[in-house]
C-alpha atoms as a PDB file:
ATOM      1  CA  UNK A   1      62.262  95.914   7.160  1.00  0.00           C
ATOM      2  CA  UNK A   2      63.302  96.090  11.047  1.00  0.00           C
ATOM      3  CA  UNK A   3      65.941  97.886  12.510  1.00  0.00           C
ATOM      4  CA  UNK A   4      68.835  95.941  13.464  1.00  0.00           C
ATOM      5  CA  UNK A   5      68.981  97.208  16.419  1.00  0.00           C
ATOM      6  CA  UNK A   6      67.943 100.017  18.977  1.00  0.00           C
ATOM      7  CA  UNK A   7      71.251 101.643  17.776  1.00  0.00           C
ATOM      8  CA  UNK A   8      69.634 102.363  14.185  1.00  0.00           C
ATOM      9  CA  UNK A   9      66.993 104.531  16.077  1.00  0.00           C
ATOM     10  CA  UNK A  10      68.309 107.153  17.762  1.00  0.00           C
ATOM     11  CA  UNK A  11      68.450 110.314  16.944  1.00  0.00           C
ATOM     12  CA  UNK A  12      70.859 112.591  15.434  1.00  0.00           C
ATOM     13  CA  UNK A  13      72.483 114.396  18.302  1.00  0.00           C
ATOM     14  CA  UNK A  14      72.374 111.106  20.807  1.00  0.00           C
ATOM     15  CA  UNK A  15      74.030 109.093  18.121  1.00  0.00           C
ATOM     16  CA  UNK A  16      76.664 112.099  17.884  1.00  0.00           C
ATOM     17  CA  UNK A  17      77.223 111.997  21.675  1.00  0.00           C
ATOM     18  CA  UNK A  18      77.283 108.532  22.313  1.00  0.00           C
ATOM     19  CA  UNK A  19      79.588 108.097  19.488  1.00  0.00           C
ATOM     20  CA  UNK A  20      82.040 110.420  20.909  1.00  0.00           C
ATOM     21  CA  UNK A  21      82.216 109.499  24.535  1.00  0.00           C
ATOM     22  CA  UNK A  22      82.741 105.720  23.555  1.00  0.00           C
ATOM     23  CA  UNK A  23      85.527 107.328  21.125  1.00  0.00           C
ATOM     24  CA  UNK A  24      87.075 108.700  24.417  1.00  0.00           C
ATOM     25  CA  UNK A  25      87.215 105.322  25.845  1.00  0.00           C
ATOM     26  CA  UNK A  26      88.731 104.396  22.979  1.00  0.00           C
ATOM     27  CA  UNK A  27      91.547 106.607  22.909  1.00  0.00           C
ATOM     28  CA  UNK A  28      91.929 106.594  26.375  1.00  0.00           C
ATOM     29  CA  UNK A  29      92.633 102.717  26.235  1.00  0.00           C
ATOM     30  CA  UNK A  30      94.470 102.893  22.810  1.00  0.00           C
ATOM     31  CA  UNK A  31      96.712 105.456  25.002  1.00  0.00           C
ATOM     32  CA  UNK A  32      97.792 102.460  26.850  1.00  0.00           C
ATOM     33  CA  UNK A  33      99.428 100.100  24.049  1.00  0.00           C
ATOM     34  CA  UNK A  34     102.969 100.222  23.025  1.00  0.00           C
ATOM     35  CA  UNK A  35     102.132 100.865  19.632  1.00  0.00           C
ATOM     36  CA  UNK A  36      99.745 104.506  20.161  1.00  0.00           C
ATOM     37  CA  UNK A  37     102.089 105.429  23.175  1.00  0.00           C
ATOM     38  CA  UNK A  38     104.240 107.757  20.934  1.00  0.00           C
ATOM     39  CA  UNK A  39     101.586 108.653  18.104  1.00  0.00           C
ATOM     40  CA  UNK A  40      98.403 109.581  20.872  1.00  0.00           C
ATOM     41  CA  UNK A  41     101.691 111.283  23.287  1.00  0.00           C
ATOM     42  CA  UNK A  42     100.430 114.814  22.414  1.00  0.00           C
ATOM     43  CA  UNK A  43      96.250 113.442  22.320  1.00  0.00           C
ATOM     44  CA  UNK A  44      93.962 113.635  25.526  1.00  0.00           C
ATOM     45  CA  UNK A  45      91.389 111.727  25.290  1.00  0.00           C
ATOM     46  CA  UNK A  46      88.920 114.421  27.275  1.00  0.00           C
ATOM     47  CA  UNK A  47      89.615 116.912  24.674  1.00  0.00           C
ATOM     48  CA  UNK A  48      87.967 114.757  21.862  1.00  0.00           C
ATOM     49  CA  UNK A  49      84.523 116.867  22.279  1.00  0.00           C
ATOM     50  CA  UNK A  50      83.355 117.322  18.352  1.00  0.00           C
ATOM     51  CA  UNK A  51      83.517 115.668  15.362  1.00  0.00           C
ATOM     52  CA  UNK A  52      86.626 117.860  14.104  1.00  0.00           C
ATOM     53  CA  UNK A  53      88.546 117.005  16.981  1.00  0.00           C
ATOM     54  CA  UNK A  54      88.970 113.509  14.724  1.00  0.00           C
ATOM     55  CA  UNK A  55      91.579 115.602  12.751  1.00  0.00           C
ATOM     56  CA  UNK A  56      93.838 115.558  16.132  1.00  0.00           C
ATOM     57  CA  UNK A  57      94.135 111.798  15.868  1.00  0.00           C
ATOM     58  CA  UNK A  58      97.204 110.268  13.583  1.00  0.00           C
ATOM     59  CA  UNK A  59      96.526 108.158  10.915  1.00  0.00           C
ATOM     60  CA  UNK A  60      97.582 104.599  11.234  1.00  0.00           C
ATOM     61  CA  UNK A  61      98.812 103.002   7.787  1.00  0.00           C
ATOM     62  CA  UNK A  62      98.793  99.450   6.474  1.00  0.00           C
ATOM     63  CA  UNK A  63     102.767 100.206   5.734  1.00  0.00           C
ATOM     64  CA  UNK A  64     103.314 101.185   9.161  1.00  0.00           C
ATOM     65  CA  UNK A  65     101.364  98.272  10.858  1.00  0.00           C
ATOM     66  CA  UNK A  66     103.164  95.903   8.624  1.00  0.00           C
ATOM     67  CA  UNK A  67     106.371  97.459   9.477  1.00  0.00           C
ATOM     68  CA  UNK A  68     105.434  97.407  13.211  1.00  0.00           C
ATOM     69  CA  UNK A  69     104.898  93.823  13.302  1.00  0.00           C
ATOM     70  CA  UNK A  70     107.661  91.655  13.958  1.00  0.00           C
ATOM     71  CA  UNK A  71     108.817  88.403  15.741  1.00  0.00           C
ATOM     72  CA  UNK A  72     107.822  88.827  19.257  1.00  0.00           C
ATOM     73  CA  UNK A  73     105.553  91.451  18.817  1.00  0.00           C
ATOM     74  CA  UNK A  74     103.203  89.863  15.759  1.00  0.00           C
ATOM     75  CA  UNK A  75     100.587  92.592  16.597  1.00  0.00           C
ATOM     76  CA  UNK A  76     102.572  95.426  16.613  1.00  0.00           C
ATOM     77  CA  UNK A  77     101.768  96.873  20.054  1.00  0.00           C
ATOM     78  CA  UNK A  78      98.222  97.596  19.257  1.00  0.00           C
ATOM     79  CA  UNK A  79      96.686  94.782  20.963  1.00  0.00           C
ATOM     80  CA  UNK A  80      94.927  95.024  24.617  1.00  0.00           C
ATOM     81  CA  UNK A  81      94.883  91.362  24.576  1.00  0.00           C
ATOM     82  CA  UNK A  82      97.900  88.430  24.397  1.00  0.00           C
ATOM     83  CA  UNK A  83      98.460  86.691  21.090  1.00  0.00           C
ATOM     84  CA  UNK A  84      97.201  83.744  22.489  1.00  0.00           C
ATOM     85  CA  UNK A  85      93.640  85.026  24.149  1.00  0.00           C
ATOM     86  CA  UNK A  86      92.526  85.211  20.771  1.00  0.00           C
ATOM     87  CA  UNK A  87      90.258  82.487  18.974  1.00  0.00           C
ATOM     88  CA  UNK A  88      91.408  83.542  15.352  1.00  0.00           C
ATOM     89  CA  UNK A  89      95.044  84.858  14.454  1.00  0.00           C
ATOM     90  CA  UNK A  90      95.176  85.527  10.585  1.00  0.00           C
ATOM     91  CA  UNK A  91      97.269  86.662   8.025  1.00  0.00           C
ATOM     92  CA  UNK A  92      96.475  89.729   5.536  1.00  0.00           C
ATOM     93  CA  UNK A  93      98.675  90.627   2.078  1.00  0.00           C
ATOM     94  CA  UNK A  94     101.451  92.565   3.054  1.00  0.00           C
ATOM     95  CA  UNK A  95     101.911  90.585   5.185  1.00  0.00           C
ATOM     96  CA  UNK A  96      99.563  91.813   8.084  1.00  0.00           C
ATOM     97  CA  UNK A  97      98.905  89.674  11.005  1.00  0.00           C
ATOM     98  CA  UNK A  98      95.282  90.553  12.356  1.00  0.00           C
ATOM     99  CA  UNK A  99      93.294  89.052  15.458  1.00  0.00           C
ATOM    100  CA  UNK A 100      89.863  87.835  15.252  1.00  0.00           C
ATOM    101  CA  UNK A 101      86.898  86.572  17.787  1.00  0.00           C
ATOM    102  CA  UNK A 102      84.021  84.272  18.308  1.00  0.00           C
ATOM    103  CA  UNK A 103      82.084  86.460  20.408  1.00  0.00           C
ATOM    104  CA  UNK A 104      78.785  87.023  19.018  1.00  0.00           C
ATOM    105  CA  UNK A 105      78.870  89.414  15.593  1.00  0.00           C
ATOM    106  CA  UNK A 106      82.952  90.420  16.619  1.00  0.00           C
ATOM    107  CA  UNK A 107      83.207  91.712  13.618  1.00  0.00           C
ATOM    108  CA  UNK A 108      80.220  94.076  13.445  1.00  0.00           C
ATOM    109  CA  UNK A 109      78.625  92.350  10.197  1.00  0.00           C
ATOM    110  CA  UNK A 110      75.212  91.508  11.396  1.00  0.00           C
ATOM    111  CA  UNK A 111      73.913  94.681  10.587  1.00  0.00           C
ATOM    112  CA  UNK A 112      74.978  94.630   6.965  1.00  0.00           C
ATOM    113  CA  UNK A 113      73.886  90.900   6.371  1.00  0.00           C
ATOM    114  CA  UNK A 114      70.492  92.401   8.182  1.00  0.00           C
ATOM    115  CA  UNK A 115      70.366  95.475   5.776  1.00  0.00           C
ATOM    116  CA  UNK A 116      70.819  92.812   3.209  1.00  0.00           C
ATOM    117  CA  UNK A 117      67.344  90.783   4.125  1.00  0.00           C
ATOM    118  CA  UNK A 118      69.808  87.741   5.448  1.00  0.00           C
ATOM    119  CA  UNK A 119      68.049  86.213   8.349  1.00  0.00           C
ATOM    120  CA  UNK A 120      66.626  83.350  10.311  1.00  0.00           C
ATOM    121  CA  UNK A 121      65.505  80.710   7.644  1.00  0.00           C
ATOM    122  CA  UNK A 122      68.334  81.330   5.312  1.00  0.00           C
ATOM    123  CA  UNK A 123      71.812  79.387   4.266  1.00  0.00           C
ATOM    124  CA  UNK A 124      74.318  81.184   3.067  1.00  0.00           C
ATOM    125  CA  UNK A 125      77.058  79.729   0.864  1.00  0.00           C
ATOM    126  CA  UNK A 126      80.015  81.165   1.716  1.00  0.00           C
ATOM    127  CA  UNK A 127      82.013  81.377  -0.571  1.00  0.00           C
ATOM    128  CA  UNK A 128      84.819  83.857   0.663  1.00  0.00           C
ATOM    129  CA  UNK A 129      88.012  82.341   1.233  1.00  0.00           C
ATOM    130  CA  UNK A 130      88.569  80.777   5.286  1.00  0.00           C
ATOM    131  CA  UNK A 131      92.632  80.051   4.227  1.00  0.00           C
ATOM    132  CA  UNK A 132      94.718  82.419   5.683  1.00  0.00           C
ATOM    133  CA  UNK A 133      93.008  85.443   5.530  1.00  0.00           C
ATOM    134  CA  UNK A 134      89.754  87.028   7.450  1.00  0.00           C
ATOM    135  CA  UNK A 135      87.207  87.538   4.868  1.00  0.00           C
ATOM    136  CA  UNK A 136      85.090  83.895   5.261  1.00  0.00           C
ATOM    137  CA  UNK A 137      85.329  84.308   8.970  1.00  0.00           C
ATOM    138  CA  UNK A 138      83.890  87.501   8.756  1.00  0.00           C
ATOM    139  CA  UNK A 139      81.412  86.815   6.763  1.00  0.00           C
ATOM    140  CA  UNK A 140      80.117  83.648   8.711  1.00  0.00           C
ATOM    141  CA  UNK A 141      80.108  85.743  11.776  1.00  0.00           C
ATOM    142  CA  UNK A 142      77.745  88.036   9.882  1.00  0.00           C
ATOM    143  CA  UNK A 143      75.287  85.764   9.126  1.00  0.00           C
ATOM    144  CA  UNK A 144      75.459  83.802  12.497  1.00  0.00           C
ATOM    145  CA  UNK A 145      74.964  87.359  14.013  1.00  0.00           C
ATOM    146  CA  UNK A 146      71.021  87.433  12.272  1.00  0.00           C
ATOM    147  CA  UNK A 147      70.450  83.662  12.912  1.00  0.00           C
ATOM    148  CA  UNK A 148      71.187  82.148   9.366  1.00  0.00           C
ATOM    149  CA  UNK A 149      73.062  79.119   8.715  1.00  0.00           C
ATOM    150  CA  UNK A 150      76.089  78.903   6.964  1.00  0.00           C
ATOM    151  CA  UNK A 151      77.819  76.706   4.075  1.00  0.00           C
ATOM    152  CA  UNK A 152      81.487  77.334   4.699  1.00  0.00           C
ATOM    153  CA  UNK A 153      82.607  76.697   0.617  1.00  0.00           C
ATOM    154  CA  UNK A 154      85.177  78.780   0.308  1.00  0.00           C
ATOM    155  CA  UNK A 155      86.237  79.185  -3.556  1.00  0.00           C
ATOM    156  CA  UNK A 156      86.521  77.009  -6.210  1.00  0.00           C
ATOM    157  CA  UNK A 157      84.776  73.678  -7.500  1.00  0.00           C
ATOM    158  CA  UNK A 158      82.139  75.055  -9.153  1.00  0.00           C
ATOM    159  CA  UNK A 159      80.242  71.793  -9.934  1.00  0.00           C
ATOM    160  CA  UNK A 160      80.723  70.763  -6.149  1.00  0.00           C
ATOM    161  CA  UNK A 161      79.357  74.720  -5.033  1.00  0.00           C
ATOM    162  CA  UNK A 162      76.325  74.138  -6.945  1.00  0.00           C
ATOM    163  CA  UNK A 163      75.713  70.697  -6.014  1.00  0.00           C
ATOM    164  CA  UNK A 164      75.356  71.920  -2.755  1.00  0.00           C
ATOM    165  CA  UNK A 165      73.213  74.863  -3.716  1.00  0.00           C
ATOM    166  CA  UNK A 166      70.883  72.276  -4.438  1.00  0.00           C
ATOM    167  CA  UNK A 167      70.919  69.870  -2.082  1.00  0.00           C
ATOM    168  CA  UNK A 168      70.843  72.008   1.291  1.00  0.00           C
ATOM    169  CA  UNK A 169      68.565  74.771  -0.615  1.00  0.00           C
ATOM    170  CA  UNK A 170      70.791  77.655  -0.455  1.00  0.00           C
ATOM    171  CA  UNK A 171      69.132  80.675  -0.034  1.00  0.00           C
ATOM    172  CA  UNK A 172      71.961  83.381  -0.005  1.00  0.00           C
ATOM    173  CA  UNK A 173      75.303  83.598  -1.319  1.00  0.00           C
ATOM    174  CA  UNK A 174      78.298  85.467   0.370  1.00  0.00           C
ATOM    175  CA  UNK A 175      81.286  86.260  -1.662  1.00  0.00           C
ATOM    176  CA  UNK A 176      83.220  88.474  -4.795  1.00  0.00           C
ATOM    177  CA  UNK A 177      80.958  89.691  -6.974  1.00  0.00           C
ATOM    178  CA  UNK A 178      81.700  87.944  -9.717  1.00  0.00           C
ATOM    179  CA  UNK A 179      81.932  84.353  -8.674  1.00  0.00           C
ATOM    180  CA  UNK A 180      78.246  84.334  -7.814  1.00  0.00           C
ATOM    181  CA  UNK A 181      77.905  84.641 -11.710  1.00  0.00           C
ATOM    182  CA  UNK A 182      80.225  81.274 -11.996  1.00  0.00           C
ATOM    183  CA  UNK A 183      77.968  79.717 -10.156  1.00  0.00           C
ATOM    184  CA  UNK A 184      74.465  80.242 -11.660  1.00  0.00           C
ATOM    185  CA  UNK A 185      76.362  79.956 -14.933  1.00  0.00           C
ATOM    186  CA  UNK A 186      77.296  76.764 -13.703  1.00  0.00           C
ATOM    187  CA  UNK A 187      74.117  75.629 -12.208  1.00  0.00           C
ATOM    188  CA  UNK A 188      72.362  76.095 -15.978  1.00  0.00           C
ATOM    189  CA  UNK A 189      75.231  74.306 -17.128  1.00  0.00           C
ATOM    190  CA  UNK A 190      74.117  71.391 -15.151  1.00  0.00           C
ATOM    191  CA  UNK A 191      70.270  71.760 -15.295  1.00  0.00           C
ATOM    192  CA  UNK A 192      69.965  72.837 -12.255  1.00  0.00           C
ATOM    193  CA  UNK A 193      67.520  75.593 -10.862  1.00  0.00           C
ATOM    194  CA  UNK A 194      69.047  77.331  -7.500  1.00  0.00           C
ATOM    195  CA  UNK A 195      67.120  78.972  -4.977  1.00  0.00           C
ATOM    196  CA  UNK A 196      69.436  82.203  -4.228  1.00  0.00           C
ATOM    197  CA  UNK A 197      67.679  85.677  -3.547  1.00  0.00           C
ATOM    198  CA  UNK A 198      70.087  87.219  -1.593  1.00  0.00           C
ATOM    199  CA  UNK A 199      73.740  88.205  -1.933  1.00  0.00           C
ATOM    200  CA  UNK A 200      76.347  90.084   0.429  1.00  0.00           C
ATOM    201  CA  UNK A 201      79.232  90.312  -1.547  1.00  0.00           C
ATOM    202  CA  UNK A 202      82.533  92.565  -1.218  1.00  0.00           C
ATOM    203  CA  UNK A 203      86.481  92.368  -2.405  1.00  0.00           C
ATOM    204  CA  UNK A 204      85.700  93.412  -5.877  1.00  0.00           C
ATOM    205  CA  UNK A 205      83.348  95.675  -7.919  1.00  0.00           C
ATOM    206  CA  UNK A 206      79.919  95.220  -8.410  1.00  0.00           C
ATOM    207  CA  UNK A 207      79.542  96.422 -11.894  1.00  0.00           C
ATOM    208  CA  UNK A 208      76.195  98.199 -12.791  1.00  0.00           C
ATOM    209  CA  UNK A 209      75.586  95.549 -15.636  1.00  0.00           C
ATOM    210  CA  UNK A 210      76.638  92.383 -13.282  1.00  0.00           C
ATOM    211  CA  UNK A 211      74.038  94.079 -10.607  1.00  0.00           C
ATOM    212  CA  UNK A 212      71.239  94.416 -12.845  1.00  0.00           C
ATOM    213  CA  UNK A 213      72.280  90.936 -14.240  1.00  0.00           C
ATOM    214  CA  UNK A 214      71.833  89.790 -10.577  1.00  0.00           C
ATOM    215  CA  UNK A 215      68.111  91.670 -10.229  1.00  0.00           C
ATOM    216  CA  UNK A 216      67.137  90.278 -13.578  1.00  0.00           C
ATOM    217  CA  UNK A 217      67.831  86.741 -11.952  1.00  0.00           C
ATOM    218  CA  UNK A 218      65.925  87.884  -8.652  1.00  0.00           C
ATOM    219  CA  UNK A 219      68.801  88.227  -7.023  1.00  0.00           C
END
């Protein structure tokens, strides 16, 4: 398989130092926002030279996010950008309001759908959920990100899903582990043969059996 990129190739000690001097810009603008000001007060960023200088940086919780957010400030003070310069706002259990982009692979998942052998000449069904919460955008922006095409299904109508499947010639599914099952369970229900070899999945467990259930289906 390729690399995903040139990033995958360096070596040890350059991926060491480039990761730490772009975690000094980080810090430096996190510094900035109402929301580190306090936290980062006692953290310069030009002192973050090693790997256990990450121990001088404070933890940020989902209960203190949550908390943070409020009417008027729906980010919490950690944003660099104004509510409304985003493409995607969405909304997390907790609740947790989070931002999202359309700028090519803004949410970093091309490289996993790549690791995954998703790529140009595949359609993904996507079957994470797009209501609400981030996990179907994500997951679209993955597979855009390697040049595949996407089914936005979301969850649910199983006889619908594999209708689909067949008709467009789904070659990947994206999604919990376990509702790929309902679906080729589904599809044998009907008659119908799929063409799915690949699978990114997340937000659940992968169970040992389920994955070699998956394998023994060429999956």
């Amino acid at each position: 398989m390729s690399f995903f990129d040139a990033l995958e190739t360096r070596t040890a000690d350059q991926r060491l130092d480039e990761n730490l001097a772009a975690l000094r810009v980080q810090v430096a603008q996190a510094k900035t926002l109402s929301g580190y000001q306090e936290s980062l007060s006692s953290v310069g960023a030009d002192g973050i030279l090693s790997l256990d200088d990450l121990a001088k940086l404070p933890i940020l919780r989902k209960s203190d996010l949550s908390n943070a957010q409020k009417p008027g400030q729906t980010l919490g003070g950690y944003n660099a950008r104004a509510l409304s310069d985003f493409a995607h706002i969405f909304q997390s259990p907790g609740p947790i309001y989070e931002p999202g982009g359309v700028e090519h692979d803004w949410w970093r998942m091309g490289r996993f759908a790549h690791a995954a052998g998703v790529g140009k000449g595949d359609i993904v069904q996507n079957c994470f959920g797009y209501h609400l919460t981030p996990a179907g955008m994500i997951f679209e922006s993955g597979a855009r990100a390697v040049g595949a095409a996407v089914l936005p299904a979301g969850v649910g109508q199983t006889d619908l899903q594999v209708r689909a499947a067949v008709d467009i010639g789904t070659t990947a599914y994206a999604g919990t582990p376990d509702y790929l099952k309902v679906i080729l369970d589904k599809a044998a229900e009907m008659g119908e043969r799929l063409s799915i070899t690949k699978a990114v999945v997340g937000g659940g467990a992968l169970f040992p059996s389920l994955r070699q259930e998956y394998a023994d289906r060429g999956i």
